[in-house]
PDB file of N, CA and C in Angstrom:
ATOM      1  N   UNK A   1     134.487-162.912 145.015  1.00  0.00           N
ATOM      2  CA  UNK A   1     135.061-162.307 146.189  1.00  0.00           C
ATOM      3  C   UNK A   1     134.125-161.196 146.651  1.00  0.00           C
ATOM      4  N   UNK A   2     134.036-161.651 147.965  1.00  0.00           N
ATOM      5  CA  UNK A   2     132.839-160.065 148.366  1.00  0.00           C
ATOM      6  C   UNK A   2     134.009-159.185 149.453  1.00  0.00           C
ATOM      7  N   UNK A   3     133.751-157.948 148.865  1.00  0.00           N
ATOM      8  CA  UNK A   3     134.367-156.699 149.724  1.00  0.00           C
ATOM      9  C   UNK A   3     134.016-156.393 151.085  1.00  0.00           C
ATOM     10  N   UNK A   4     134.434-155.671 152.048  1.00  0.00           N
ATOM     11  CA  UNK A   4     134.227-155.192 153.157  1.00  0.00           C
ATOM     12  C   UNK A   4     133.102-154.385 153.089  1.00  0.00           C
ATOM     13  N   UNK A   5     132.420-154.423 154.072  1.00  0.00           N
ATOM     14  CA  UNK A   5     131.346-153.187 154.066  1.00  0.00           C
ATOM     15  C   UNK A   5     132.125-152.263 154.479  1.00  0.00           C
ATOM     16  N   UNK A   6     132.086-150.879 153.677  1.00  0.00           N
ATOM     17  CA  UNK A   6     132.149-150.343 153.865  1.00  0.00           C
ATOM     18  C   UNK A   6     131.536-148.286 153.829  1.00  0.00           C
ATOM     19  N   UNK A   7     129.944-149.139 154.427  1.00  0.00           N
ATOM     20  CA  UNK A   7     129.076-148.238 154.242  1.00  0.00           C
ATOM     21  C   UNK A   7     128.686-148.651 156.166  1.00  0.00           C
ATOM     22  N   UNK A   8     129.726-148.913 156.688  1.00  0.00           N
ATOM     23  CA  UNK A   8     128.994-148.866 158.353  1.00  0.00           C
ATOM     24  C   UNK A   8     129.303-147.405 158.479  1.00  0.00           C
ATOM     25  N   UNK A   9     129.019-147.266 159.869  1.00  0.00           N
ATOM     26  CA  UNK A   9     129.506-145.913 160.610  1.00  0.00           C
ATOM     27  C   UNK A   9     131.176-145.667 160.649  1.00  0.00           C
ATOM     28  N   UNK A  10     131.849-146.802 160.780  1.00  0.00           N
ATOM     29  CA  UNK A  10     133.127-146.189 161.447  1.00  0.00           C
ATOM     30  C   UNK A  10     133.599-145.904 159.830  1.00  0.00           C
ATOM     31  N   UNK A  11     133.289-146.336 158.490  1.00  0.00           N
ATOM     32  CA  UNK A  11     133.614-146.095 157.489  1.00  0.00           C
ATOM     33  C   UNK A  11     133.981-144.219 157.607  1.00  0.00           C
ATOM     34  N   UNK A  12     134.918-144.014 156.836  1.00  0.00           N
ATOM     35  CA  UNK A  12     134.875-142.262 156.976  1.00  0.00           C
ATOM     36  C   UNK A  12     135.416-142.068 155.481  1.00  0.00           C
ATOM     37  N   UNK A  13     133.920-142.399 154.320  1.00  0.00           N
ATOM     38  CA  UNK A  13     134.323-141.958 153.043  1.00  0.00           C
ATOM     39  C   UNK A  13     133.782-141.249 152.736  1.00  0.00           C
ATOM     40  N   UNK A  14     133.837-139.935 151.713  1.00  0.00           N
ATOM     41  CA  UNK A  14     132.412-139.205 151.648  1.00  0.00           C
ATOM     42  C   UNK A  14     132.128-139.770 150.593  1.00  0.00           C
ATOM     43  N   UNK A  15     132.394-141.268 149.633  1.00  0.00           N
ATOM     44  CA  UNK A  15     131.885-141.578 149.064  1.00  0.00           C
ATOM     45  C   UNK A  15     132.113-143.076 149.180  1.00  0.00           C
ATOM     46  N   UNK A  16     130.945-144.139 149.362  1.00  0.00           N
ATOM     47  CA  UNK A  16     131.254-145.617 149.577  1.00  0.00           C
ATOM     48  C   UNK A  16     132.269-145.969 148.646  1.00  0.00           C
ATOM     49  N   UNK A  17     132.266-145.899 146.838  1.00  0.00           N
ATOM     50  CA  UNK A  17     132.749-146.247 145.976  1.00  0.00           C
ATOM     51  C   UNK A  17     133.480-145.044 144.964  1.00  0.00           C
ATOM     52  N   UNK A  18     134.543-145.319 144.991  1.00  0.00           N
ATOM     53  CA  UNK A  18     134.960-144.336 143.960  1.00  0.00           C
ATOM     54  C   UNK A  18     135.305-144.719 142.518  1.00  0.00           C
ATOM     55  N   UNK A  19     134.712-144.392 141.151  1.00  0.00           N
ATOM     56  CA  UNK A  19     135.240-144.917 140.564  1.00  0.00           C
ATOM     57  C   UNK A  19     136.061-144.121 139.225  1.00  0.00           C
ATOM     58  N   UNK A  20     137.378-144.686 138.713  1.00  0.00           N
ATOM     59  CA  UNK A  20     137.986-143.665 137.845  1.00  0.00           C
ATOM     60  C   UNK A  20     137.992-144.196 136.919  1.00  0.00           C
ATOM     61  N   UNK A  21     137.871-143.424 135.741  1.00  0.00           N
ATOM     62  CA  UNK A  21     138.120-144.413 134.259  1.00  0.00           C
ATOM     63  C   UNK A  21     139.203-142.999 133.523  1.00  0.00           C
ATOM     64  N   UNK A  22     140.701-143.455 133.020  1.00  0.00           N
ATOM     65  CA  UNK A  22     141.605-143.771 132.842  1.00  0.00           C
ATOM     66  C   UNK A  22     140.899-142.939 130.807  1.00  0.00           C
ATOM     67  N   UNK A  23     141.022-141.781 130.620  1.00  0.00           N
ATOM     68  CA  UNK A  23     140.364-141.325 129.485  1.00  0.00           C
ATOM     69  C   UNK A  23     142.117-140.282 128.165  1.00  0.00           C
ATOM     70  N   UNK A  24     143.006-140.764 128.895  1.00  0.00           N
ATOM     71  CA  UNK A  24     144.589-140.380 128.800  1.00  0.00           C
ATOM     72  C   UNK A  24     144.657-140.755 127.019  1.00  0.00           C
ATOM     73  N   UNK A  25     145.013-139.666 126.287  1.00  0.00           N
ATOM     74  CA  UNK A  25     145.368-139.788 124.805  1.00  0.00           C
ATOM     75  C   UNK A  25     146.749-139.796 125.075  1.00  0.00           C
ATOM     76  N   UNK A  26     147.097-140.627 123.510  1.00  0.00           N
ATOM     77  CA  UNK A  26     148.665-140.570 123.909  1.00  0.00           C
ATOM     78  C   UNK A  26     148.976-140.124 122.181  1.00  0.00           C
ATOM     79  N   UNK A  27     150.651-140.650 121.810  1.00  0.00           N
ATOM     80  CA  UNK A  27     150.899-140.366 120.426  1.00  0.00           C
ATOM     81  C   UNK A  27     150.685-140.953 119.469  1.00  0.00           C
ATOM     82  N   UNK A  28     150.131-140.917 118.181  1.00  0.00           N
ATOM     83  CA  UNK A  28     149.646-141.988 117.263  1.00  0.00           C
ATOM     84  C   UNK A  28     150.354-143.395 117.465  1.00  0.00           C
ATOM     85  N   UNK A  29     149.944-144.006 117.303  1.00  0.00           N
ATOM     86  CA  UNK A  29     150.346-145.608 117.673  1.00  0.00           C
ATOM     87  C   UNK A  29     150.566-145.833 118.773  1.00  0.00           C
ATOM     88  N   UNK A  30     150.731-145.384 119.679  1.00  0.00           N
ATOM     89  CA  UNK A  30     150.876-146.082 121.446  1.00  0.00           C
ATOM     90  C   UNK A  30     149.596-146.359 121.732  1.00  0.00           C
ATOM     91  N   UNK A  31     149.416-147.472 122.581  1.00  0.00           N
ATOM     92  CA  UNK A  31     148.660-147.792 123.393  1.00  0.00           C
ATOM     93  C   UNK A  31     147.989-146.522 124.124  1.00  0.00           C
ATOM     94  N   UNK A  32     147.065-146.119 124.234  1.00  0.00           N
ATOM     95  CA  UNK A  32     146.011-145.183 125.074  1.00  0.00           C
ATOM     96  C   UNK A  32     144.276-145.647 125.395  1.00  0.00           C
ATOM     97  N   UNK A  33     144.103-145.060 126.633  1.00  0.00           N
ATOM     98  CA  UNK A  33     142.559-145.818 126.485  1.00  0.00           C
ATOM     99  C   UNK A  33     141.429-145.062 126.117  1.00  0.00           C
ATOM    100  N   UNK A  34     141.432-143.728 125.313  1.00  0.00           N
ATOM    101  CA  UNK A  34     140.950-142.583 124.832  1.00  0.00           C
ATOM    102  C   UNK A  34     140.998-143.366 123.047  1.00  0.00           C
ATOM    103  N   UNK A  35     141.723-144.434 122.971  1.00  0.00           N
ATOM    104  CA  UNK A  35     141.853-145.155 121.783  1.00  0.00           C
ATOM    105  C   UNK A  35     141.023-146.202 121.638  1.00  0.00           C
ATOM    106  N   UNK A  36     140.695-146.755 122.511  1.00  0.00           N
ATOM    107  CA  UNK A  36     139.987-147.814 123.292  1.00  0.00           C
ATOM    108  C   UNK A  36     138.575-147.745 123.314  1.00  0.00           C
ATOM    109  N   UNK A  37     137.695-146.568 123.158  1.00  0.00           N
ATOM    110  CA  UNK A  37     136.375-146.225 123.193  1.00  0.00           C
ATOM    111  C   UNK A  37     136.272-145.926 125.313  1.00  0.00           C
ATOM    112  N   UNK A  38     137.537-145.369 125.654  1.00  0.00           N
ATOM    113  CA  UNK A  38     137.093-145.369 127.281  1.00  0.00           C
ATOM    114  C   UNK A  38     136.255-144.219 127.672  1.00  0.00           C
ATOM    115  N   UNK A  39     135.978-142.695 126.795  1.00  0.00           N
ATOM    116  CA  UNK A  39     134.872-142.000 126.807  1.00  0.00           C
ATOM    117  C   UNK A  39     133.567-142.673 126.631  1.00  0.00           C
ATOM    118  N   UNK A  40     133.383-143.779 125.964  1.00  0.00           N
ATOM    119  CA  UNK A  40     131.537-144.095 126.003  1.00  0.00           C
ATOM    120  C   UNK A  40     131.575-145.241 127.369  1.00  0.00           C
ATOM    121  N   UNK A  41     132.589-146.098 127.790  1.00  0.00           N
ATOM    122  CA  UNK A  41     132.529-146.362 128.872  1.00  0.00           C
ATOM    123  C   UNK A  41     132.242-145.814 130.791  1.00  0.00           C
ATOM    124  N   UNK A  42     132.697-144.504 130.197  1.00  0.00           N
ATOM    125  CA  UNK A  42     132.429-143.262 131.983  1.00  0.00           C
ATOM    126  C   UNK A  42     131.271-142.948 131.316  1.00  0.00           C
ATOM    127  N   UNK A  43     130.697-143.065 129.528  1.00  0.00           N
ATOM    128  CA  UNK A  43     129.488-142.015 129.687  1.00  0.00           C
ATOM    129  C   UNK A  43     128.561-143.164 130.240  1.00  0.00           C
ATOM    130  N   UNK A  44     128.333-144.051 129.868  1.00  0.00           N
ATOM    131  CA  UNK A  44     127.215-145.370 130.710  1.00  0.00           C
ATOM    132  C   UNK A  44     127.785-145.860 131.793  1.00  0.00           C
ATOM    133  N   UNK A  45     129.221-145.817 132.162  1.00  0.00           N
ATOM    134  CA  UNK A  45     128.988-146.042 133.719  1.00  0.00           C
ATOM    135  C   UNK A  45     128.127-144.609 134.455  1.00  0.00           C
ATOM    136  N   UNK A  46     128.783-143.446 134.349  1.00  0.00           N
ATOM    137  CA  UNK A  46     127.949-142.404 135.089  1.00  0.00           C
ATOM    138  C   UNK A  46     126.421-142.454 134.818  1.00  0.00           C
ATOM    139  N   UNK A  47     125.978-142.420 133.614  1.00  0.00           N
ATOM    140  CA  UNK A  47     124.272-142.629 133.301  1.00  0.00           C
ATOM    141  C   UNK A  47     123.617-143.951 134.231  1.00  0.00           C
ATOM    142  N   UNK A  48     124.672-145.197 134.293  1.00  0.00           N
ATOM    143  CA  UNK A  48     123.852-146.433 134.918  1.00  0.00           C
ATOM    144  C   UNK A  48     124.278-146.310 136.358  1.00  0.00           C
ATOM    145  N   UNK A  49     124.762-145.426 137.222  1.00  0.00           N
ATOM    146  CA  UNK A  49     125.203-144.956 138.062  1.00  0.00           C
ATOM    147  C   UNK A  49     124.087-143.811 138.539  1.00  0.00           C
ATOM    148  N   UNK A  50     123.819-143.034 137.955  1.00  0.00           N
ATOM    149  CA  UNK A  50     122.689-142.620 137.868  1.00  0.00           C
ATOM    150  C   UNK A  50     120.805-142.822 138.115  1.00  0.00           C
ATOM    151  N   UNK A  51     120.999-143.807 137.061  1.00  0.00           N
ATOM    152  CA  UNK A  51     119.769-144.559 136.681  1.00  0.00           C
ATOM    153  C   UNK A  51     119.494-145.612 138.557  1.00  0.00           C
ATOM    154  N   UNK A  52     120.407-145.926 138.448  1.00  0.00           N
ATOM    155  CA  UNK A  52     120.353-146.819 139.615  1.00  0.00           C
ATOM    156  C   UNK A  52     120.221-146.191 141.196  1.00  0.00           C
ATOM    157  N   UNK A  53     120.305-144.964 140.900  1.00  0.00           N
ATOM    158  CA  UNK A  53     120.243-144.095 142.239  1.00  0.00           C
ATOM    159  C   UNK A  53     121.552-144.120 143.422  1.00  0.00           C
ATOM    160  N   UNK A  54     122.358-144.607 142.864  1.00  0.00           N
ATOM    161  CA  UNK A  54     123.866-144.710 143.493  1.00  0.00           C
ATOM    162  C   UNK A  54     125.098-143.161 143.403  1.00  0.00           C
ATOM    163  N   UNK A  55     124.569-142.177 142.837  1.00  0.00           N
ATOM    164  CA  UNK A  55     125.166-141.217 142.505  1.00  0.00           C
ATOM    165  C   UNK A  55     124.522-140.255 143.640  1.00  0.00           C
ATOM    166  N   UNK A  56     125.192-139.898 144.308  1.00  0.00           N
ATOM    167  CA  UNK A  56     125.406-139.090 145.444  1.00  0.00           C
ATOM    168  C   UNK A  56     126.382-139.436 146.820  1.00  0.00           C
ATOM    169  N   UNK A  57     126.531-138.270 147.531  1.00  0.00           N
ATOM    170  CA  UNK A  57     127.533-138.550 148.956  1.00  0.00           C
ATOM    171  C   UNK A  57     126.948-139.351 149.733  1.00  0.00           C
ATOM    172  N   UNK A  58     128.052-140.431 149.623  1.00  0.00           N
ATOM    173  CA  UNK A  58     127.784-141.406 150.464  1.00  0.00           C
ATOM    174  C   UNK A  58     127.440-142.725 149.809  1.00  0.00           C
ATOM    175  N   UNK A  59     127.439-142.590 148.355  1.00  0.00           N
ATOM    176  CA  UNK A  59     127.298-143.352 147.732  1.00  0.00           C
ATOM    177  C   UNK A  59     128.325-144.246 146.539  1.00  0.00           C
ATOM    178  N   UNK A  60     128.075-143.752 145.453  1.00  0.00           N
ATOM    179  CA  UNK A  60     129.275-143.708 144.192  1.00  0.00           C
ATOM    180  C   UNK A  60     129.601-141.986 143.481  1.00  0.00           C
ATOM    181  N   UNK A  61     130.846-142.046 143.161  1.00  0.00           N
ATOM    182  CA  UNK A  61     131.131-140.864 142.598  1.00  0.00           C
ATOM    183  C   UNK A  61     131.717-141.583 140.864  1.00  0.00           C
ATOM    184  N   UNK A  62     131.679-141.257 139.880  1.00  0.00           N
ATOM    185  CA  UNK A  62     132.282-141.840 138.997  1.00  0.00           C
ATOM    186  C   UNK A  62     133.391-140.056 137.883  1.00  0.00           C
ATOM    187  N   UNK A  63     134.698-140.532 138.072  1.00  0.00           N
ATOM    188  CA  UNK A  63     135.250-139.422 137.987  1.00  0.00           C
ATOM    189  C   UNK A  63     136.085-139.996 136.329  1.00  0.00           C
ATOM    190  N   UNK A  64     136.438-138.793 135.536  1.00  0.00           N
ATOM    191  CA  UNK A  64     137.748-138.856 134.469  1.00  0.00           C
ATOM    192  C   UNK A  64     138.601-138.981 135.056  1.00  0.00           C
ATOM    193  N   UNK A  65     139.960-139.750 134.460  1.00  0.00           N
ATOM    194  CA  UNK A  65     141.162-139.501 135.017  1.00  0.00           C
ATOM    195  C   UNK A  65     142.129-139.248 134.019  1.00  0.00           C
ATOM    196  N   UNK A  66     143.760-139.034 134.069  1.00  0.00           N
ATOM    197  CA  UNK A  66     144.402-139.277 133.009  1.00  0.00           C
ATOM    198  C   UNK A  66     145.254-140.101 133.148  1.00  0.00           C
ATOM    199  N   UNK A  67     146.533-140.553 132.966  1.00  0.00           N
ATOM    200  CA  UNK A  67     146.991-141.809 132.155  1.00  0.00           C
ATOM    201  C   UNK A  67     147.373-142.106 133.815  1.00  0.00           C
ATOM    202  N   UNK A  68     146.844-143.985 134.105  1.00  0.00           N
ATOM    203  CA  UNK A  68     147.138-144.505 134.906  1.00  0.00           C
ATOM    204  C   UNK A  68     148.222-145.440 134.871  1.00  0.00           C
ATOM    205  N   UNK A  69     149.065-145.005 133.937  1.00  0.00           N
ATOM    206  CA  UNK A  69     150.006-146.535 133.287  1.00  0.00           C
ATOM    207  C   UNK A  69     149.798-147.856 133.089  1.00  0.00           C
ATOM    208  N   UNK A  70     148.706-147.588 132.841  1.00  0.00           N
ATOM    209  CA  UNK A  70     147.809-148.952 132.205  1.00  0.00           C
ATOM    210  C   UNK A  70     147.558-149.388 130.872  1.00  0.00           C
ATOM    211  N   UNK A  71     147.919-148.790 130.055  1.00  0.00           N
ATOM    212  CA  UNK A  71     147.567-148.079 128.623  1.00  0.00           C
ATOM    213  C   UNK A  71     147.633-149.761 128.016  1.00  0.00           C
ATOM    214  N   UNK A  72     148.321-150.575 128.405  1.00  0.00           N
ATOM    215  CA  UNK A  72     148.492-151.904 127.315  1.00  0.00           C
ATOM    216  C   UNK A  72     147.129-152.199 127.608  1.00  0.00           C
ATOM    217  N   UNK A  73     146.608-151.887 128.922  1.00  0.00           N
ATOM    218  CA  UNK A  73     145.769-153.284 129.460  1.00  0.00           C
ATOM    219  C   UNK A  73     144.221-152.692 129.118  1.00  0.00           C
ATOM    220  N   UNK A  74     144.203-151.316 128.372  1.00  0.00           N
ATOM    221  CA  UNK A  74     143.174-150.461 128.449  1.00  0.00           C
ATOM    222  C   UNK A  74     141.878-150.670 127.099  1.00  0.00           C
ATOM    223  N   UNK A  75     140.714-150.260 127.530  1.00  0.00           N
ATOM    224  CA  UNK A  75     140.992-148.918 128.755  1.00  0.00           C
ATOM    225  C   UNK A  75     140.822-149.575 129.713  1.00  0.00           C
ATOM    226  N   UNK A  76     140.870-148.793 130.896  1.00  0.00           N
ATOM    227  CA  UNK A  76     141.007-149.213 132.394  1.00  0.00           C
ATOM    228  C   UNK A  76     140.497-148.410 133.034  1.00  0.00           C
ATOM    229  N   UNK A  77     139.759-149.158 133.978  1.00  0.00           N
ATOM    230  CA  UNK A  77     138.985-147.963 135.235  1.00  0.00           C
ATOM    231  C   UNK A  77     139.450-148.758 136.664  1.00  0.00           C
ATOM    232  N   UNK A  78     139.758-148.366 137.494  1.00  0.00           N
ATOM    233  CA  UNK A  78     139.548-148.745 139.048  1.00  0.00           C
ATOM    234  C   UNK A  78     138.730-148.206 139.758  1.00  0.00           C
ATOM    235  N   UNK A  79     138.313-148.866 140.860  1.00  0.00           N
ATOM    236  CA  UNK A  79     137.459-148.283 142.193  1.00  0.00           C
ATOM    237  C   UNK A  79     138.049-148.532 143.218  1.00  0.00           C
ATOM    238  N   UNK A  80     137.852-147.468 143.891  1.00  0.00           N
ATOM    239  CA  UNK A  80     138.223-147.159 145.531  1.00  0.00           C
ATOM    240  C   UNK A  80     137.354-147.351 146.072  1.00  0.00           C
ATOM    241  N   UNK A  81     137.657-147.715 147.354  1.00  0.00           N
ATOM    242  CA  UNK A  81     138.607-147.636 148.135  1.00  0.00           C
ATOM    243  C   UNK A  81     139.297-149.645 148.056  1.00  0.00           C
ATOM    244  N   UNK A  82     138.230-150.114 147.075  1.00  0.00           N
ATOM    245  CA  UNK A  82     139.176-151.805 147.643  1.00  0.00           C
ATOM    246  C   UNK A  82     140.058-151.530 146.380  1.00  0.00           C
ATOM    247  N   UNK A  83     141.337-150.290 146.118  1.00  0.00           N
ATOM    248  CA  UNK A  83     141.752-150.564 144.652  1.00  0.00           C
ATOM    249  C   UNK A  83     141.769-152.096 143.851  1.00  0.00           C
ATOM    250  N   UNK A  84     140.332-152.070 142.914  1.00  0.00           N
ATOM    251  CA  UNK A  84     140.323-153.356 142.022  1.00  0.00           C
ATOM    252  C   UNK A  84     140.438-152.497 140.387  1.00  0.00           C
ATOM    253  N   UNK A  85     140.981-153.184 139.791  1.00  0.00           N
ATOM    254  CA  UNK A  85     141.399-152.648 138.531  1.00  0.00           C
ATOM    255  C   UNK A  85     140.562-153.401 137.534  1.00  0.00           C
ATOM    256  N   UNK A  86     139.723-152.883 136.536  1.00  0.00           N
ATOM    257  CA  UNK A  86     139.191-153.204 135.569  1.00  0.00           C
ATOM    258  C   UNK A  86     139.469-153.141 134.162  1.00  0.00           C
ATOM    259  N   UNK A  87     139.349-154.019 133.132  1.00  0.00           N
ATOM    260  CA  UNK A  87     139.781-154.050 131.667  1.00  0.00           C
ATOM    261  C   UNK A  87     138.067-154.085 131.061  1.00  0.00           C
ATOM    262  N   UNK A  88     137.395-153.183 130.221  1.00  0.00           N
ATOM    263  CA  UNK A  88     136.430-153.473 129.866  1.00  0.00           C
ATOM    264  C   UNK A  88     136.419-153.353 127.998  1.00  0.00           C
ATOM    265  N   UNK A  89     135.274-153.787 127.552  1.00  0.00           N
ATOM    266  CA  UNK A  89     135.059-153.645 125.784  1.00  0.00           C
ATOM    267  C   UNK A  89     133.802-152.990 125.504  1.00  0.00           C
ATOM    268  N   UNK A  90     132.661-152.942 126.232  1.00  0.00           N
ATOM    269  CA  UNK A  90     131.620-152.772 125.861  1.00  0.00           C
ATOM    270  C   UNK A  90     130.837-152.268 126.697  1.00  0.00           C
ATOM    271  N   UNK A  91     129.120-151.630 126.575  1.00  0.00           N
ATOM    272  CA  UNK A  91     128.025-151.341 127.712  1.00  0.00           C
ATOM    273  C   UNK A  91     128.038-152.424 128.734  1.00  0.00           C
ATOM    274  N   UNK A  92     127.780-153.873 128.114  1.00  0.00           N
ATOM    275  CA  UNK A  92     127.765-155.288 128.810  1.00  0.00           C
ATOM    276  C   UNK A  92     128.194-154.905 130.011  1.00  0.00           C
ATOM    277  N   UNK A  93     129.767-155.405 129.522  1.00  0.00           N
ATOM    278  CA  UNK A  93     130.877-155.236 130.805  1.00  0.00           C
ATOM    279  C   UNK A  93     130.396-154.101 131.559  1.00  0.00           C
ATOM    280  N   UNK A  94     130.278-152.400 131.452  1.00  0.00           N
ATOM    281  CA  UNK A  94     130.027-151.559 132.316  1.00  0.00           C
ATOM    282  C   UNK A  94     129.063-151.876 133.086  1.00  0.00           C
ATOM    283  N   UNK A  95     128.208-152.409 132.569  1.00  0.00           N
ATOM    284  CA  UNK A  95     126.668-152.681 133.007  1.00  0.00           C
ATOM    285  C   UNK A  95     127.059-153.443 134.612  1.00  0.00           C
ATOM    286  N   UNK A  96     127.796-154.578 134.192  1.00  0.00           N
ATOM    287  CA  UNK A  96     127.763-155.668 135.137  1.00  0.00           C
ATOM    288  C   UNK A  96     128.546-154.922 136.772  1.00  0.00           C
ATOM    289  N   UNK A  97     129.542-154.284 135.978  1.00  0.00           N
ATOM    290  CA  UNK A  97     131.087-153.653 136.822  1.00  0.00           C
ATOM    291  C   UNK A  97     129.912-152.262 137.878  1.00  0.00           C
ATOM    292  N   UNK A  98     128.786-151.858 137.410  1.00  0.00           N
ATOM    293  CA  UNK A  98     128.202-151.326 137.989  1.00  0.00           C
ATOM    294  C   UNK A  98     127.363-151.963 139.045  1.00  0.00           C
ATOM    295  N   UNK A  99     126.546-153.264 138.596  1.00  0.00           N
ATOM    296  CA  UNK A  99     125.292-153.589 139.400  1.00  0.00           C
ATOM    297  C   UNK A  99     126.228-154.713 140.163  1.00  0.00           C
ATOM    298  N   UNK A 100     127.150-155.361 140.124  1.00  0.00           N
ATOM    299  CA  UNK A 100     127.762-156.160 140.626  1.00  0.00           C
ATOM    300  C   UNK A 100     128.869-155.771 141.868  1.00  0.00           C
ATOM    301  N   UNK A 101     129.935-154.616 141.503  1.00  0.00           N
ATOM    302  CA  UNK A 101     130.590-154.226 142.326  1.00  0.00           C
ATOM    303  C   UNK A 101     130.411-153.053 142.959  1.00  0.00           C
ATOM    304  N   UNK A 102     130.074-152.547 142.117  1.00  0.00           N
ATOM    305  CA  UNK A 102     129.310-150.614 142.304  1.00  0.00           C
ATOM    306  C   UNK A 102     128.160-150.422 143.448  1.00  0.00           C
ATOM    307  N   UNK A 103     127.096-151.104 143.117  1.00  0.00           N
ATOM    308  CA  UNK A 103     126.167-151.627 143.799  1.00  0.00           C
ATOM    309  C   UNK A 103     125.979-152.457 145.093  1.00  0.00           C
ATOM    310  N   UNK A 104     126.262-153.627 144.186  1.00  0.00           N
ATOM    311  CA  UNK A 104     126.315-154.753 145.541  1.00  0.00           C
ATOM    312  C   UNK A 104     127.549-155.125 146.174  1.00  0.00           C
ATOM    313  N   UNK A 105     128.748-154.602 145.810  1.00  0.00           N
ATOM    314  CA  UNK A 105     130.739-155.089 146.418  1.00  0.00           C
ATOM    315  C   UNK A 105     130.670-156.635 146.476  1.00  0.00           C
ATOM    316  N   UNK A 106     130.378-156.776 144.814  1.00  0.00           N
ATOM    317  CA  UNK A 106     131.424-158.367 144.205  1.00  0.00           C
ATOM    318  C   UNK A 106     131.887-157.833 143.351  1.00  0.00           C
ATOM    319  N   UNK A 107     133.041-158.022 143.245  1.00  0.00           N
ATOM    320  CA  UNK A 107     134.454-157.850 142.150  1.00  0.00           C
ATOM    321  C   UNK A 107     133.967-158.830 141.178  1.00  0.00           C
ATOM    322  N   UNK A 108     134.125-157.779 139.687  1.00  0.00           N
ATOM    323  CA  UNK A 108     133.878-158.987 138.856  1.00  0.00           C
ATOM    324  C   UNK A 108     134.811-159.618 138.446  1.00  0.00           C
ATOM    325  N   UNK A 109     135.607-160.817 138.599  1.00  0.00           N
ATOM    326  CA  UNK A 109     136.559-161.580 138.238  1.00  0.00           C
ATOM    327  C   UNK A 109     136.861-161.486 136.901  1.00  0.00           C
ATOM    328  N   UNK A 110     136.408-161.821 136.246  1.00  0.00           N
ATOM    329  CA  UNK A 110     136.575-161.570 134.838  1.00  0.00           C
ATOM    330  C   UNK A 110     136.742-160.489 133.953  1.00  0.00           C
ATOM    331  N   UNK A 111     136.847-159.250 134.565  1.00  0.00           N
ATOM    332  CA  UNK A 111     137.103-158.134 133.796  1.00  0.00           C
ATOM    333  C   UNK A 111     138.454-157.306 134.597  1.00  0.00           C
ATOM    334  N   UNK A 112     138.836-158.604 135.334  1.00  0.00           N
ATOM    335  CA  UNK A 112     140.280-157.662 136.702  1.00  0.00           C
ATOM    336  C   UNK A 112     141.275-157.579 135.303  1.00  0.00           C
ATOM    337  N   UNK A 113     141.929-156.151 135.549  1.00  0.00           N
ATOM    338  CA  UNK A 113     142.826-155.696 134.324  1.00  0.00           C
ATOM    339  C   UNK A 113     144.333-157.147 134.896  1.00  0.00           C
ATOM    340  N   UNK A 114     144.600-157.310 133.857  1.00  0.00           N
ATOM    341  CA  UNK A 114     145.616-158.496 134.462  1.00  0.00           C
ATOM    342  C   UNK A 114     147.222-157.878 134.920  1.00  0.00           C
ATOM    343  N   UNK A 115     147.566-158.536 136.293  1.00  0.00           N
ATOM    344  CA  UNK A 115     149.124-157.619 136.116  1.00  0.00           C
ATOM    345  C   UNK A 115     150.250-157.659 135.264  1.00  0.00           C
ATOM    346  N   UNK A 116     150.321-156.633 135.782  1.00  0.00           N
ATOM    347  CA  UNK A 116     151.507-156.181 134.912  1.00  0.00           C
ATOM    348  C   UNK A 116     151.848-155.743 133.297  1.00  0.00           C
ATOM    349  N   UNK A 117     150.278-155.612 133.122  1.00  0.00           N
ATOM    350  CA  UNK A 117     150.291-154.681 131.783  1.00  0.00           C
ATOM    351  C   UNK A 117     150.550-152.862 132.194  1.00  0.00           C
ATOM    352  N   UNK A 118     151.534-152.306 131.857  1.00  0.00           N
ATOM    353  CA  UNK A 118     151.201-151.204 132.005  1.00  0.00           C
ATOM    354  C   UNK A 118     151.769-150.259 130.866  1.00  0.00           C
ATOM    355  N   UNK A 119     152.302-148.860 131.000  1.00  0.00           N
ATOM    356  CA  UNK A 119     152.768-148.490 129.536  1.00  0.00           C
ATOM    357  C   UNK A 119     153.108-149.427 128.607  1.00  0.00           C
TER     358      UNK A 119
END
């Protein structure tokens, strides 16, 4: 699936892509994505976000968040503005969720968090 451009003029984002990753601790044994390894996931999305020259206004922003009620399906990150929801495990996955949707706006199919997992 390819996204809208939304890097024309009439766009009014101060950032093309927003992206949040979902870093929410919870109580021993619940589901959380701070359980999940979702801190080394924002640290190589922001670094390959970086690396790639996509980090600035007008570009990608990659932000912490806390608990998105996602916690079964986690960890979990989304991006704005097309809210697509992501389930990831590894650098791999970040890698791709960067140069694929971050980058170029294709949704990666295979890492969409599935519905209706949430607390």
């Amino acid at each position: 699936m390819t996204l809208p451009d939304t890097t024309s003029p009439a766009a009014e984002h101060y950032y093309e892509r927003h992206i949040f990753f979902c870093l929410n601790e919870r109580e021993a044994g619940k589901d959380a994505c701070a359980n999940n390894r979702a801190q080394a996931g924002f640290d190589r999305c922001k670094s390959q976000v970086k690396a790639a020259g996509l980090a600035a206004p007008g570009k990608v922003r990659v932000n912490k968040a806390g608990c998105m009620n996602r916690c079964a399906a986690g960890p979990v990150a989304v991006v704005y503005p097309e809210a697509v929801w992501y389930t990831y495990v590894d650098a791999d996955d970040i890698d791709e969720i960067v140069e694929s949707h971050l980058k170029n706006g294709k949704v990666v199919e295979r890492l969409l968090t599935p519905v209706g997992l949430g607390l």
